[in-house]
N, C-alpha and C. Protein backbone atom coordinates (compact mmCIF):
# COMPACT_ATOMS: atom_id res chain seq x y z
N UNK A 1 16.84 -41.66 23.75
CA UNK A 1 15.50 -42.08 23.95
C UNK A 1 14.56 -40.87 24.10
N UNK A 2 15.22 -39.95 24.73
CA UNK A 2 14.21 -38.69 25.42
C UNK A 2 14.19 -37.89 23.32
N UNK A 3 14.80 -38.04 22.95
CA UNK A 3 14.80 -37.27 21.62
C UNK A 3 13.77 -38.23 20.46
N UNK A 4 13.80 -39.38 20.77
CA UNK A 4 12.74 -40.09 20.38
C UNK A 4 11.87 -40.11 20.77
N UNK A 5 11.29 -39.98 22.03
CA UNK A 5 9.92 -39.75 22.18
C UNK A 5 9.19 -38.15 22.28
N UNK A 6 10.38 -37.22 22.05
CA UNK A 6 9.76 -35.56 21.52
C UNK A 6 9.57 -35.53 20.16
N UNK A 7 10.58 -36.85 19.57
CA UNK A 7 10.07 -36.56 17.98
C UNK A 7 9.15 -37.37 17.70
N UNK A 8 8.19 -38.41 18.55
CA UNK A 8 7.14 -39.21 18.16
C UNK A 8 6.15 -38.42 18.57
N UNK A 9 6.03 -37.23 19.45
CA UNK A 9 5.34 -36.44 20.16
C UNK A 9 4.97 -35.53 19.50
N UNK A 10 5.92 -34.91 18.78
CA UNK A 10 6.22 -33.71 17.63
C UNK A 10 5.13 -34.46 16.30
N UNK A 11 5.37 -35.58 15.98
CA UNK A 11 4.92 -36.35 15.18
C UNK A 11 3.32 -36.74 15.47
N UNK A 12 2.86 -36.93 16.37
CA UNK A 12 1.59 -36.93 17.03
C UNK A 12 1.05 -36.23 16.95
N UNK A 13 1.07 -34.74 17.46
CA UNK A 13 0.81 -33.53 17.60
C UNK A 13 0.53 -32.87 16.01
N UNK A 14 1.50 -32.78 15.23
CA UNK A 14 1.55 -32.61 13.66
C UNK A 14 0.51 -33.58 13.17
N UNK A 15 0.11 -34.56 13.46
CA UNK A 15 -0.72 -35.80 12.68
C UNK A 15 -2.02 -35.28 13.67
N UNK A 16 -1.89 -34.62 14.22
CA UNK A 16 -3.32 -34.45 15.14
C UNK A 16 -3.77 -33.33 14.36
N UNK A 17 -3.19 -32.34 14.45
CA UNK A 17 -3.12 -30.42 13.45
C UNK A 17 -3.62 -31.31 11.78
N UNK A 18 -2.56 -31.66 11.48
CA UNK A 18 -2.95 -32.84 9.94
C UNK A 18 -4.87 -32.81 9.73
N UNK A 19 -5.14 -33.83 11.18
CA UNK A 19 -6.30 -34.26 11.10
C UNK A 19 -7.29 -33.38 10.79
N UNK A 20 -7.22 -32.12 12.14
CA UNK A 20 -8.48 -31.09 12.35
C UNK A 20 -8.55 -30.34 10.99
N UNK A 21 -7.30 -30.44 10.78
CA UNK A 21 -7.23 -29.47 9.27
C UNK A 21 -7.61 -29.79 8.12
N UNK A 22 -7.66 -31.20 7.90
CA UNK A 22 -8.95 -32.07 7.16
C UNK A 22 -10.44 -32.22 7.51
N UNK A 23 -10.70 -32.72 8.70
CA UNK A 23 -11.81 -32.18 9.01
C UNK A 23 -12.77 -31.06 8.90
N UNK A 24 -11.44 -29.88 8.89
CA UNK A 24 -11.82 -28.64 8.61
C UNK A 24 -12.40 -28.17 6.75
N UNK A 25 -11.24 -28.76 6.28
CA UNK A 25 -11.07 -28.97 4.84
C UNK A 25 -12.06 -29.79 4.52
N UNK A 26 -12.69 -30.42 5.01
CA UNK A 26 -13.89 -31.66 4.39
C UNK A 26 -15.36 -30.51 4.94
N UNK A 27 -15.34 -29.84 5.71
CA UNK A 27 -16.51 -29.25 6.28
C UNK A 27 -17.05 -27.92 5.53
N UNK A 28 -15.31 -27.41 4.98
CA UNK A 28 -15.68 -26.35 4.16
C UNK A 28 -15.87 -26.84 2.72
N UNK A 29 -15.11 -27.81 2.34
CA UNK A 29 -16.13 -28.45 0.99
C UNK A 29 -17.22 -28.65 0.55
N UNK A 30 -18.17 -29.09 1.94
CA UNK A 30 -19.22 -29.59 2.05
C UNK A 30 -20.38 -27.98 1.88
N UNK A 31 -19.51 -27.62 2.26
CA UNK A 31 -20.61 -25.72 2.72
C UNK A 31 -20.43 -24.96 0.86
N UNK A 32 -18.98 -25.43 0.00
CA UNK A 32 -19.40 -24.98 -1.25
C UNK A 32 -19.95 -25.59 -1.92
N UNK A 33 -20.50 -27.18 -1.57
CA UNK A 33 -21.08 -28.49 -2.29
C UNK A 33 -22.52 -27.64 -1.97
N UNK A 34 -23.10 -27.11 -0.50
CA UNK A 34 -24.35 -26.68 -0.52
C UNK A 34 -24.28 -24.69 -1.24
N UNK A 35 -23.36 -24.38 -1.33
CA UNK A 35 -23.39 -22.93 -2.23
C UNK A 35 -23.53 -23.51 -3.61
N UNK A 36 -23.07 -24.42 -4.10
CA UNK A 36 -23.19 -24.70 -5.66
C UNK A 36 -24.44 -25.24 -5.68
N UNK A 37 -25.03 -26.27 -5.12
CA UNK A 37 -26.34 -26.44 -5.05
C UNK A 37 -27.56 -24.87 -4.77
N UNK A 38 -27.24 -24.15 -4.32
CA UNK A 38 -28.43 -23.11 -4.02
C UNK A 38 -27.96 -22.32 -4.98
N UNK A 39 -26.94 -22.05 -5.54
CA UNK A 39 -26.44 -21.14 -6.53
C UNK A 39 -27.53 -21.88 -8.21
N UNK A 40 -27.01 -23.17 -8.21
CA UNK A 40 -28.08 -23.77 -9.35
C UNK A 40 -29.15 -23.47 -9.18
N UNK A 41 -29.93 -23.74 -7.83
CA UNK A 41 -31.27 -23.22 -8.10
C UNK A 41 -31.81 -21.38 -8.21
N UNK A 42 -30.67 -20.55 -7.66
CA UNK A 42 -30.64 -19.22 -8.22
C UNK A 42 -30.84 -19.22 -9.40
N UNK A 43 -29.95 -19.68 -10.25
CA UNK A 43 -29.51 -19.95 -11.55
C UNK A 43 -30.77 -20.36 -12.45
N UNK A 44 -32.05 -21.51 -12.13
CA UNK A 44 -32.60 -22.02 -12.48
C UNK A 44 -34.04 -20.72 -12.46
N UNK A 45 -33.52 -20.41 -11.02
CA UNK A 45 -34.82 -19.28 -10.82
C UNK A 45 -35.04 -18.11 -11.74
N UNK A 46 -33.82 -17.81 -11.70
CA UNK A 46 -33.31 -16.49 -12.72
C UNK A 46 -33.85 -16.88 -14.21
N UNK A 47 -33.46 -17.96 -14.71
CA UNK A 47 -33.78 -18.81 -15.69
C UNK A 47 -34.94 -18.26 -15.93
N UNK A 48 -35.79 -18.90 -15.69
CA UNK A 48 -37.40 -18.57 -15.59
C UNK A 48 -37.71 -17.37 -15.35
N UNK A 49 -37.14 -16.90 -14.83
CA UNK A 49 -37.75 -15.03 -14.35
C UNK A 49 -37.37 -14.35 -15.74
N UNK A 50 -36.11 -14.94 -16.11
CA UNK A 50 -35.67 -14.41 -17.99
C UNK A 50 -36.60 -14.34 -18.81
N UNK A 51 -37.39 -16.13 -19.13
CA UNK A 51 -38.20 -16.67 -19.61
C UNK A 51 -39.36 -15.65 -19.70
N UNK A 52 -40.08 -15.87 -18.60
CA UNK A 52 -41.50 -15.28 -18.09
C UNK A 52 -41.50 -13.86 -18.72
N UNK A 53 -40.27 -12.78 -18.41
CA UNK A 53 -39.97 -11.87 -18.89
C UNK A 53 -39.71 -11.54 -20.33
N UNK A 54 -39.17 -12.24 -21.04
CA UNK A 54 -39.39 -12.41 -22.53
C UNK A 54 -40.86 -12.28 -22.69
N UNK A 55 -41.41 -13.42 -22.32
CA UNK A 55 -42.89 -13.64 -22.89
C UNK A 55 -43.93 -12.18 -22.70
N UNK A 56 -43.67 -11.73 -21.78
CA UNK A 56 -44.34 -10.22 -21.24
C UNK A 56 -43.47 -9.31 -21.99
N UNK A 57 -42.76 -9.38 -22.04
CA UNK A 57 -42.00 -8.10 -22.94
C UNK A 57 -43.17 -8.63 -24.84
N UNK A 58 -42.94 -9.49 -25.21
CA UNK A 58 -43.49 -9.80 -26.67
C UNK A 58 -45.37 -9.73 -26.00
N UNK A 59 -45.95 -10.01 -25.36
CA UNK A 59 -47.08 -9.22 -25.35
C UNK A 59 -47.10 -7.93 -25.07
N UNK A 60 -46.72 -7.58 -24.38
CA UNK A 60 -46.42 -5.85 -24.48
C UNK A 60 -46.21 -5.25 -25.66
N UNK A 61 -45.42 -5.78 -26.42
CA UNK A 61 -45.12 -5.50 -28.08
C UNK A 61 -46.63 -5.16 -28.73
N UNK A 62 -46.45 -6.79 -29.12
CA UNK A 62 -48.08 -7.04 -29.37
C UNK A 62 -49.31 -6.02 -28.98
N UNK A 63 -49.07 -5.53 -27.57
CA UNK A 63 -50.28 -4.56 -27.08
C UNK A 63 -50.67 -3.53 -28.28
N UNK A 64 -49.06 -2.97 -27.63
CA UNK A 64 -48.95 -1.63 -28.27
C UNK A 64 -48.94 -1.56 -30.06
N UNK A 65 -48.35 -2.61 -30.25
CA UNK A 65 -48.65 -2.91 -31.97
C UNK A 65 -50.18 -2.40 -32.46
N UNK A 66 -51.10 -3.53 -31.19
CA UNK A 66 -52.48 -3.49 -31.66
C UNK A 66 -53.26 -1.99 -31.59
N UNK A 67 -52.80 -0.94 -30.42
CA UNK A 67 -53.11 0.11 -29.80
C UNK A 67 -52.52 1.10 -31.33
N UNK A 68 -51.26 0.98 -31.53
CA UNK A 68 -51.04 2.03 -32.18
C UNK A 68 -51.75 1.62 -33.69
N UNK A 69 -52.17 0.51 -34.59
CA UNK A 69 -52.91 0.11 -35.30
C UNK A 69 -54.60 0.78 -35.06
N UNK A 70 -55.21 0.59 -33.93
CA UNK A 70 -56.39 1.19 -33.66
C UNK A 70 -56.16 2.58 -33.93
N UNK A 71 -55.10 3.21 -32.83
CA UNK A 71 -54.98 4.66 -33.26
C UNK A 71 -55.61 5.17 -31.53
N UNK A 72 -54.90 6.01 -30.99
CA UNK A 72 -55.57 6.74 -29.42
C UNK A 72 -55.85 7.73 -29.99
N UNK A 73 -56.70 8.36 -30.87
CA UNK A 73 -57.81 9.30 -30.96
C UNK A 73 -59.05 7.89 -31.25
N UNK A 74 -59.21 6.71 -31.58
CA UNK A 74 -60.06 5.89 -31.36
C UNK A 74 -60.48 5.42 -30.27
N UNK A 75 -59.56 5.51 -29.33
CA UNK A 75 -59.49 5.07 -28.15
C UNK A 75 -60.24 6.21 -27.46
N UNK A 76 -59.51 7.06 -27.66
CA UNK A 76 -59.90 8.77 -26.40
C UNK A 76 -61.45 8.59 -26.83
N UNK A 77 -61.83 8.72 -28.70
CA UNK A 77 -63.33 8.42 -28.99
C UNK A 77 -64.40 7.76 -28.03
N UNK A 78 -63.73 6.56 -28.01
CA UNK A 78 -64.41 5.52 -27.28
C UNK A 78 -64.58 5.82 -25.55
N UNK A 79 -63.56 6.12 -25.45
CA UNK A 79 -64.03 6.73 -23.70
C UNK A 79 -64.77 7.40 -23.76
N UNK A 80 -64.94 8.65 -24.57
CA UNK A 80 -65.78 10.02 -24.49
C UNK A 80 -67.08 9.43 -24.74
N UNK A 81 -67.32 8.26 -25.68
CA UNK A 81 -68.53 7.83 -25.63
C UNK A 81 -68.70 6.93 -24.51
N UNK A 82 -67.93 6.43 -23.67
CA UNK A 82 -68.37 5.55 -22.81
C UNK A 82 -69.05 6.57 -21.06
N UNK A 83 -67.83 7.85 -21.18
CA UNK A 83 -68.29 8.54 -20.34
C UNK A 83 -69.68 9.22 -20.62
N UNK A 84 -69.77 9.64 -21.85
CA UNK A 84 -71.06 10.03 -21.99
C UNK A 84 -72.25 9.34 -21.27
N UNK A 85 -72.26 8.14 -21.79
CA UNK A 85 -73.02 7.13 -21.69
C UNK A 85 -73.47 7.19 -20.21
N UNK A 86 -72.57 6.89 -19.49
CA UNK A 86 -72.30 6.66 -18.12
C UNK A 86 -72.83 8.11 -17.53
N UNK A 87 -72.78 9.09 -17.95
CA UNK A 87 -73.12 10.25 -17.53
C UNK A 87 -74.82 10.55 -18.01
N UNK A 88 -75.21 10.13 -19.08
CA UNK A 88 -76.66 10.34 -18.81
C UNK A 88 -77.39 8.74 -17.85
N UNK A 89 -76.91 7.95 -17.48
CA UNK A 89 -77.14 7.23 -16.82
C UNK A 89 -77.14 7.39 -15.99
N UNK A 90 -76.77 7.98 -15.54
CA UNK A 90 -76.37 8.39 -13.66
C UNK A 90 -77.17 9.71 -13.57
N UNK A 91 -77.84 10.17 -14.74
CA UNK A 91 -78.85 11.58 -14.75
C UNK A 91 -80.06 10.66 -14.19
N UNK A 92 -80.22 9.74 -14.77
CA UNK A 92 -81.90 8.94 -15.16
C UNK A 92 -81.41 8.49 -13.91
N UNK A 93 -80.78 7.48 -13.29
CA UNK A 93 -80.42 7.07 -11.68
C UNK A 93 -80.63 7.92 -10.80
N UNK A 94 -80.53 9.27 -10.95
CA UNK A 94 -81.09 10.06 -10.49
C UNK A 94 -82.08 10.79 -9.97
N UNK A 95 -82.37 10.91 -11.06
CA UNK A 95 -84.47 10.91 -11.39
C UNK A 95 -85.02 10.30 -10.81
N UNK A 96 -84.38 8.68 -10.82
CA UNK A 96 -85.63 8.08 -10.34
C UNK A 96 -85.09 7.62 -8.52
N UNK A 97 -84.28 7.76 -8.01
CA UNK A 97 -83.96 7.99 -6.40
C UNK A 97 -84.78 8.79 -6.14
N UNK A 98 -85.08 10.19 -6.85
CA UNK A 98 -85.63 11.69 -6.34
C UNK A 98 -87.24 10.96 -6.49
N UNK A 99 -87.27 10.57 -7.21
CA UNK A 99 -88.73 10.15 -7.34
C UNK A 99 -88.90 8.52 -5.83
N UNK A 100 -88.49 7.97 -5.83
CA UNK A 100 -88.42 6.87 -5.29
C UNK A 100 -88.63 8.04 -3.79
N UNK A 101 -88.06 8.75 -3.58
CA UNK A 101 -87.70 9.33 -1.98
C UNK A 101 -89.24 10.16 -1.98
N UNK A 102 -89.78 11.06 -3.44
CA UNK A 102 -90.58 11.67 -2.98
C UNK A 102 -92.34 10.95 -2.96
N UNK A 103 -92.26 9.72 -3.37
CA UNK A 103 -93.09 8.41 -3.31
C UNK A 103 -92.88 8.20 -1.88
N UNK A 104 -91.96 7.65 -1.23
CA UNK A 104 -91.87 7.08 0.24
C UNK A 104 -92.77 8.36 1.06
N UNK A 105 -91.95 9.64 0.66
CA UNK A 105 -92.70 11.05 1.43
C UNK A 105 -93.89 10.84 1.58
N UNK A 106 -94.28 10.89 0.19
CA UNK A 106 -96.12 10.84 -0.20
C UNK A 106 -96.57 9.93 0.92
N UNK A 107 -96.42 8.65 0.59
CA UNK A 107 -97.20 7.37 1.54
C UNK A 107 -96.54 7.69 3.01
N UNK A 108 -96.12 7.93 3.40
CA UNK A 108 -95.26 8.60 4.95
C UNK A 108 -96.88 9.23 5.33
N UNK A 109 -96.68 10.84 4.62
CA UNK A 109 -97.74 11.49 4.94
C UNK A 109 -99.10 10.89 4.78
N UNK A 110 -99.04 10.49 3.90
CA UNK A 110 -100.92 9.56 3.72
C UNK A 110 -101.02 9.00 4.95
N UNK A 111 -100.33 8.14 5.25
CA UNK A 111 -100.02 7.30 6.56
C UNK A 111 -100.34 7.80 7.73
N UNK A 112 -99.50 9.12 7.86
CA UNK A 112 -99.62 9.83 8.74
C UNK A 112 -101.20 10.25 8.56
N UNK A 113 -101.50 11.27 7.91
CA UNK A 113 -102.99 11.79 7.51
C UNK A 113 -103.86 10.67 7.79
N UNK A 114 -104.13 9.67 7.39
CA UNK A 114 -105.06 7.89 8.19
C UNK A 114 -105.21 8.01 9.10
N UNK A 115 -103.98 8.18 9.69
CA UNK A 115 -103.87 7.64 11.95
C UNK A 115 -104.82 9.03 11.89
N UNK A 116 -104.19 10.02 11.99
CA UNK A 116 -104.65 11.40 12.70
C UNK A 116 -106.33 11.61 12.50
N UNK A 117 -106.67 11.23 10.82
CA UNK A 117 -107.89 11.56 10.85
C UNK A 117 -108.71 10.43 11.23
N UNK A 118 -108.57 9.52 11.62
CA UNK A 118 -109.08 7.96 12.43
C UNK A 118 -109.37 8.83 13.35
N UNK A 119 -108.27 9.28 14.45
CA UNK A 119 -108.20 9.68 16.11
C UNK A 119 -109.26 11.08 15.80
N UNK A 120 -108.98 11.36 14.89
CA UNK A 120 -109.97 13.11 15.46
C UNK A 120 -111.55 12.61 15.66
């Protein structure tokens, strides 16, 4: 009897270990069921980042297609005239601040010259 109830015990114990070890086994399934799920959407992300990247790589093409068609001595041209431009503009912007400041001067002093010769 005593050998029958160490081997229903033995048997218990083993069916208990059995259990946790399924439990265990069902919990870690569940954790690669959510890695395969976030891995797809890696997967999906990457996808698109491929995509997006293609499309920018073929305008980039395109850029430089159009750039080396123009030609960069057309280009450098075009700055040198744009700086130009920009540079006698900012002469005449000039001019007329210096003038604008020595206008305010003028009427300052007139102003001044009014009061003083009022009071004398």
């Amino acid at each position: 009897m005593a050998d029958r109830k160490e081997y229903i015990e033995r048997l218990e114990r083993d069916a208990n270990q059995l259990l946790a070890e399924i439990i265990s086994l069902r919990a870690e399934v569940g954790s690669y069921r959510k890695a395969v799920k976030e891995l797809d959407k890696v997967r999906e992300a990457l996808s698109k980042f491929l995509n997006k990247t293609g499309e920018l790589t073929e305008q980039t093409y395109k850029l430089l297609k159009i750039m080396n068609e123009i030609g960069s001595a057309k280009i450098f041209q075009q700055l040198e005239t744009i700086a130009a431009t920009m540079d006698i503009s900012s002469k005449k912007l000039t001019v007329i601040i210096v003038l604008v400041i020595a206008g305010i001067i003028t009427v300052t002093a007139l102003q001044v010259y009014i009061v003083f010769s009022k009071t004398l």
